[in-house]
C-alpha atoms as a PDB file:
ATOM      1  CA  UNK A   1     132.114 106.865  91.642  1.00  0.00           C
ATOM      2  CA  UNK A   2     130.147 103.497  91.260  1.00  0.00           C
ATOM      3  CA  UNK A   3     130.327 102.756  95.159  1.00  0.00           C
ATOM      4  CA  UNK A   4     128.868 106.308  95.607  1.00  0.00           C
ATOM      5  CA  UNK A   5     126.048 105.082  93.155  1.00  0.00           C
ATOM      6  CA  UNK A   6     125.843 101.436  94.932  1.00  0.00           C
ATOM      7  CA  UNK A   7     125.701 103.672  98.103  1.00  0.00           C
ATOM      8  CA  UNK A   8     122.951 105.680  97.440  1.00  0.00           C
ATOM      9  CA  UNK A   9     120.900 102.707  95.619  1.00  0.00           C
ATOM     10  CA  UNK A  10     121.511 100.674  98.832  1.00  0.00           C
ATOM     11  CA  UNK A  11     120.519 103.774 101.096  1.00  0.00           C
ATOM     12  CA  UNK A  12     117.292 104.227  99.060  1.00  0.00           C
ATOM     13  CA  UNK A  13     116.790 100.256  98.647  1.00  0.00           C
ATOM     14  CA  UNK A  14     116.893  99.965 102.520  1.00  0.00           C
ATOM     15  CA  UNK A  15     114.708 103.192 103.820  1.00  0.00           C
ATOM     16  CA  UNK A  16     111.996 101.531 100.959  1.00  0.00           C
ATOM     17  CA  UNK A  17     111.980  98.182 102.689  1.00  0.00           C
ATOM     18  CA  UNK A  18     111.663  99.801 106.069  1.00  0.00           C
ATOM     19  CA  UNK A  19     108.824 102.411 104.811  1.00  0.00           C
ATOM     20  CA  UNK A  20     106.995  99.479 103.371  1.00  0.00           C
ATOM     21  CA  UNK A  21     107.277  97.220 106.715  1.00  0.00           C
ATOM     22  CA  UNK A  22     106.600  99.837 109.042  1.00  0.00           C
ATOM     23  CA  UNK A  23     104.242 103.052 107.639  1.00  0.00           C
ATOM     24  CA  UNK A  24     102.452 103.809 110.419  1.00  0.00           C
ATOM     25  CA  UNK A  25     104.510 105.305 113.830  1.00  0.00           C
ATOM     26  CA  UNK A  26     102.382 105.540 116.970  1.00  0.00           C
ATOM     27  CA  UNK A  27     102.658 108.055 119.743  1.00  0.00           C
ATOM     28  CA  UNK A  28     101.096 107.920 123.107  1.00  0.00           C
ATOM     29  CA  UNK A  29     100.653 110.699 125.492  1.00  0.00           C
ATOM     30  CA  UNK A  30      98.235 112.277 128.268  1.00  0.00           C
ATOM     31  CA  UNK A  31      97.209 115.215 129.350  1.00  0.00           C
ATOM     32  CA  UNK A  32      94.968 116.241 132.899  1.00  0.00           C
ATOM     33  CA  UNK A  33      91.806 117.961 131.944  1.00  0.00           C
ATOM     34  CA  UNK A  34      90.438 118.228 134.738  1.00  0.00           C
ATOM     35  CA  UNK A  35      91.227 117.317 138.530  1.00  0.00           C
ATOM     36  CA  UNK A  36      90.073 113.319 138.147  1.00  0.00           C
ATOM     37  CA  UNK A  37      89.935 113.408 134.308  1.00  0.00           C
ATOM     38  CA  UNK A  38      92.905 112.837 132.052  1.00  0.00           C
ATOM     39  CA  UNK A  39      92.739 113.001 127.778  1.00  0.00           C
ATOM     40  CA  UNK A  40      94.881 110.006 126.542  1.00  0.00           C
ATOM     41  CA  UNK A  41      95.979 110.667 122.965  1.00  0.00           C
ATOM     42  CA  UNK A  42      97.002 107.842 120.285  1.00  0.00           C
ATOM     43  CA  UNK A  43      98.579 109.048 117.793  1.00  0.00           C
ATOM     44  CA  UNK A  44      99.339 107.645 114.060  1.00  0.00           C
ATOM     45  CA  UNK A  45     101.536 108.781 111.963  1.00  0.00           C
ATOM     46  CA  UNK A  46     100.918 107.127 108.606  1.00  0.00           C
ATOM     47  CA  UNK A  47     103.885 107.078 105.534  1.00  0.00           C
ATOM     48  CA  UNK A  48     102.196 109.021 102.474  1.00  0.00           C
ATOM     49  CA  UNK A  49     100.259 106.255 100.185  1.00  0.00           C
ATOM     50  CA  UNK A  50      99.175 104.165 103.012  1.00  0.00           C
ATOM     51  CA  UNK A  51      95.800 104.268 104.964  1.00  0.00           C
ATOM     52  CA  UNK A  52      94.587 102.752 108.434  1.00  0.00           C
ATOM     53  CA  UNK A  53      90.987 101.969 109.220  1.00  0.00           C
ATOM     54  CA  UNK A  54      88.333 103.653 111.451  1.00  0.00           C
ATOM     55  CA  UNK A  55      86.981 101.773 114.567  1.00  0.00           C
ATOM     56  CA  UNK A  56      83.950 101.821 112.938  1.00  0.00           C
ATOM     57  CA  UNK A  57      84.793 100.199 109.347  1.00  0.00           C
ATOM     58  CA  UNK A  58      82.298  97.532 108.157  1.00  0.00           C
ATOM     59  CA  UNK A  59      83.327  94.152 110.079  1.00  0.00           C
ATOM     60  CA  UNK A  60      83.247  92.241 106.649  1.00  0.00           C
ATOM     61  CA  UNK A  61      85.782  94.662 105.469  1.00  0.00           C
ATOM     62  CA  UNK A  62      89.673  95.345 106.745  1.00  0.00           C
ATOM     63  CA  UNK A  63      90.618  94.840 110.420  1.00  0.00           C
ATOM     64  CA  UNK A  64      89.258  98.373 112.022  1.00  0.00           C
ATOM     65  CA  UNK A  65      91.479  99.574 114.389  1.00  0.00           C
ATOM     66  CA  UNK A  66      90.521  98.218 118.061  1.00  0.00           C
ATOM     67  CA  UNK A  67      91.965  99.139 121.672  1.00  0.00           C
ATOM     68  CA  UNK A  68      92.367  96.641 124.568  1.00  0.00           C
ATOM     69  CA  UNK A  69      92.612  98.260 127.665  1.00  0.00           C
ATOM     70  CA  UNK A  70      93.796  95.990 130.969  1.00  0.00           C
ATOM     71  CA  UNK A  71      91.430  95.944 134.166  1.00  0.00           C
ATOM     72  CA  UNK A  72      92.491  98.581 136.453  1.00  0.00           C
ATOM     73  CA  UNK A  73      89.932  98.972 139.164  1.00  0.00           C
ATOM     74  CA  UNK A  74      91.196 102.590 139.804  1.00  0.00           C
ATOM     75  CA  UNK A  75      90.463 104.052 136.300  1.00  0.00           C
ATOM     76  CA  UNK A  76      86.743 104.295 134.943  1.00  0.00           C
ATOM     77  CA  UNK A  77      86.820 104.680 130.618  1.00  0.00           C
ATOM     78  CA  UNK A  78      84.659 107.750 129.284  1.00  0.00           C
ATOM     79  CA  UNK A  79      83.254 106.859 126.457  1.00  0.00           C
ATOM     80  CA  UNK A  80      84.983 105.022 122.969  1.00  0.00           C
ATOM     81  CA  UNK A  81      88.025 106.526 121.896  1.00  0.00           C
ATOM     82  CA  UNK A  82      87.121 109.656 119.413  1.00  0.00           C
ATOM     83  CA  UNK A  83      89.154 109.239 116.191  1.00  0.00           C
ATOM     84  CA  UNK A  84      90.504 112.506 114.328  1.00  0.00           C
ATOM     85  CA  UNK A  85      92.285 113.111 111.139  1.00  0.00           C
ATOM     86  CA  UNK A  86      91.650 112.803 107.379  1.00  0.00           C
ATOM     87  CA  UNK A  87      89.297 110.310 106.644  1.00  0.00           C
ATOM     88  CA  UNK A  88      87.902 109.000 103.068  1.00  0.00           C
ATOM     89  CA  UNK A  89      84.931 106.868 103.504  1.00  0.00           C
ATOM     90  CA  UNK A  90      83.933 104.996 100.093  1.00  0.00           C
ATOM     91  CA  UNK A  91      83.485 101.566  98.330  1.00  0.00           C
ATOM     92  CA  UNK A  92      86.634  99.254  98.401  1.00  0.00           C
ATOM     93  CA  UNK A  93      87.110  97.086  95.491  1.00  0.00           C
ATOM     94  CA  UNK A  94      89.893  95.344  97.585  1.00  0.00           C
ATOM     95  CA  UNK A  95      87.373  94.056 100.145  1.00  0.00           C
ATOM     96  CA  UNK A  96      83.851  94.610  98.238  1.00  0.00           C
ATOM     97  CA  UNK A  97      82.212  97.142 100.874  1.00  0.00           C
ATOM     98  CA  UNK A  98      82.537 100.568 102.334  1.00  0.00           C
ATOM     99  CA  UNK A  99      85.398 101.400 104.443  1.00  0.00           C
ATOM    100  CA  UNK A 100      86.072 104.078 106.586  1.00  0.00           C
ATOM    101  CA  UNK A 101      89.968 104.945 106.353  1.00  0.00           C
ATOM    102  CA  UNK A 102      92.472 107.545 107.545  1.00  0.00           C
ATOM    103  CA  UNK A 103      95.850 108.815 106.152  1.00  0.00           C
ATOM    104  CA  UNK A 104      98.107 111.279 107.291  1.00  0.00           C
ATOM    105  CA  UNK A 105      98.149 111.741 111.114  1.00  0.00           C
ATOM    106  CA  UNK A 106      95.323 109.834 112.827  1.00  0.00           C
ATOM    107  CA  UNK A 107      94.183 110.967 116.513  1.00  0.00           C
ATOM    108  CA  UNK A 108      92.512 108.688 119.168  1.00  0.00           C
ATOM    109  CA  UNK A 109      91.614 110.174 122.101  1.00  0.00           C
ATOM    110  CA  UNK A 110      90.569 108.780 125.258  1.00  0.00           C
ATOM    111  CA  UNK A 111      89.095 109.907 128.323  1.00  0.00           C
ATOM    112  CA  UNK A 112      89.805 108.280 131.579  1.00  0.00           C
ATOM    113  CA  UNK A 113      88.408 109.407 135.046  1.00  0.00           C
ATOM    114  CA  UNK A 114      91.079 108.212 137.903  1.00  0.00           C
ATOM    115  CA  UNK A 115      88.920 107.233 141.139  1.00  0.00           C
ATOM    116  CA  UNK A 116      91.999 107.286 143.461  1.00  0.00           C
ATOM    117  CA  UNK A 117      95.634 107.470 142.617  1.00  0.00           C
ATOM    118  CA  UNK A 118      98.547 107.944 140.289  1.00  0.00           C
ATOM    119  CA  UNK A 119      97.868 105.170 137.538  1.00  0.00           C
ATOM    120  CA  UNK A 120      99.186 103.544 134.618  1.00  0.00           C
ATOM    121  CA  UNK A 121      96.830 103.151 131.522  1.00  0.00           C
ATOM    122  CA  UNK A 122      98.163  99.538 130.229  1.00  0.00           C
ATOM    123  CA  UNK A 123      96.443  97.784 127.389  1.00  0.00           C
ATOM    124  CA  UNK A 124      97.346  97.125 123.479  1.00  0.00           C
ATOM    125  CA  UNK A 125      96.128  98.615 119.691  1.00  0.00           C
ATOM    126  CA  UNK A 126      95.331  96.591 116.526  1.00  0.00           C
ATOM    127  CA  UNK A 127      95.611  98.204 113.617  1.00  0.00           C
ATOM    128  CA  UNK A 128      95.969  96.888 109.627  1.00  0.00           C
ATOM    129  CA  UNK A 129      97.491  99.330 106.986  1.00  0.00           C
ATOM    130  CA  UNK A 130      97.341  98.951 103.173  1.00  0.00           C
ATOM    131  CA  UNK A 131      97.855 101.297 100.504  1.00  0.00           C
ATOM    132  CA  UNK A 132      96.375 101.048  96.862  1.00  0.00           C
ATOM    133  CA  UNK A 133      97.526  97.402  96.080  1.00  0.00           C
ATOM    134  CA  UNK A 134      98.463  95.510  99.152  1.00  0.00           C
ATOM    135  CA  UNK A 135      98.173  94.916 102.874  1.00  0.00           C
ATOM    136  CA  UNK A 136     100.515  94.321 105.524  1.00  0.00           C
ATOM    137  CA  UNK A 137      98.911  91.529 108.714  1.00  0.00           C
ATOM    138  CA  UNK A 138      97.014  92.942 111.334  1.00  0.00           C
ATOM    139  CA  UNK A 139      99.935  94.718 114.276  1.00  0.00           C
ATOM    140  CA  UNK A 140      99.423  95.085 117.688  1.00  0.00           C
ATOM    141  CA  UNK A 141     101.358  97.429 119.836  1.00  0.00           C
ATOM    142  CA  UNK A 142     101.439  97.451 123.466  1.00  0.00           C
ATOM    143  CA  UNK A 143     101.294 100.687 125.353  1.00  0.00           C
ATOM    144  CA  UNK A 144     101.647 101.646 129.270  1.00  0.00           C
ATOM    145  CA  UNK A 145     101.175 105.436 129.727  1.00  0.00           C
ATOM    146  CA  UNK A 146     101.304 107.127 133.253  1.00  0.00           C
ATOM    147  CA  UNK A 147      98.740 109.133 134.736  1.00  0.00           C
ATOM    148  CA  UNK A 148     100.305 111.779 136.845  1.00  0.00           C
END
């Protein structure tokens, strides 16, 4: 009976660590919208009690999220990418100005025109969680999605 108590303490030990490391999951996908014109979608799944920031979050505040996109001489960029999801904008006592943050699941979406050619959109994402007393570093993530 105790190593079934040890056990389940351990379990629930070990998923907290991981939750706390790693709350926000990214997806990547795209979808043709037209014959030239593809939709690429970034999406972030963020544990509950956490938060990531909008692109457009006061610079003196958190690190906003940011995309890097590598030269590709085929693909022309439409635009920023549009951010969806549930967002609180307010006053941060953690970094003394407004902020602009999402929780929940976060959408970025990106539209790319291909001039000639199946392509690969290559490029990275920074992004910097917290929740209501802490905050992890700054992460980026690499991602190479195909254009077909």
């Amino acid at each position: 009976m105790k190593l079934t108590y040890f056990l389940l303490f351990f379990s629930f030990l070990f998923s907290t660590i991981i939750t706390a490391q790693t709350p926000v999951k990214w997806d990547f996908a795209a979808k043709k919208i037209q014959d030239t014109e593809y939709e690429i979608t970034f999406t972030a799944t963020v544990a509950p009690g956490w938060s990531i920031y909008s692109q457009y979050t006061d610079p003196s505040g958190p690190v906003p999220t940011a995309f890097g996109f590598d030269e590709n001489a085929n693909l022309e960029f439409i635009g920023k990418p549009v951010e969806t999801g549930k967002k609180k904008e307010a006053f941060d006592d953690l970094f003394g100005v407004n902020v602009i943050k999402f929780s929940g699941v976060v959408t970025f979406t990106q539209k790319v025109k291909v001039k000639s050619g199946n392509n690969t959109v290559k490029g990275y994402l920074e992004f910097m969680s917290c929740d209501d007393e802490k905050c992890l570093p700054p992460k980026e993530v690499d991602f190479n999605i195909t254009l077909e």
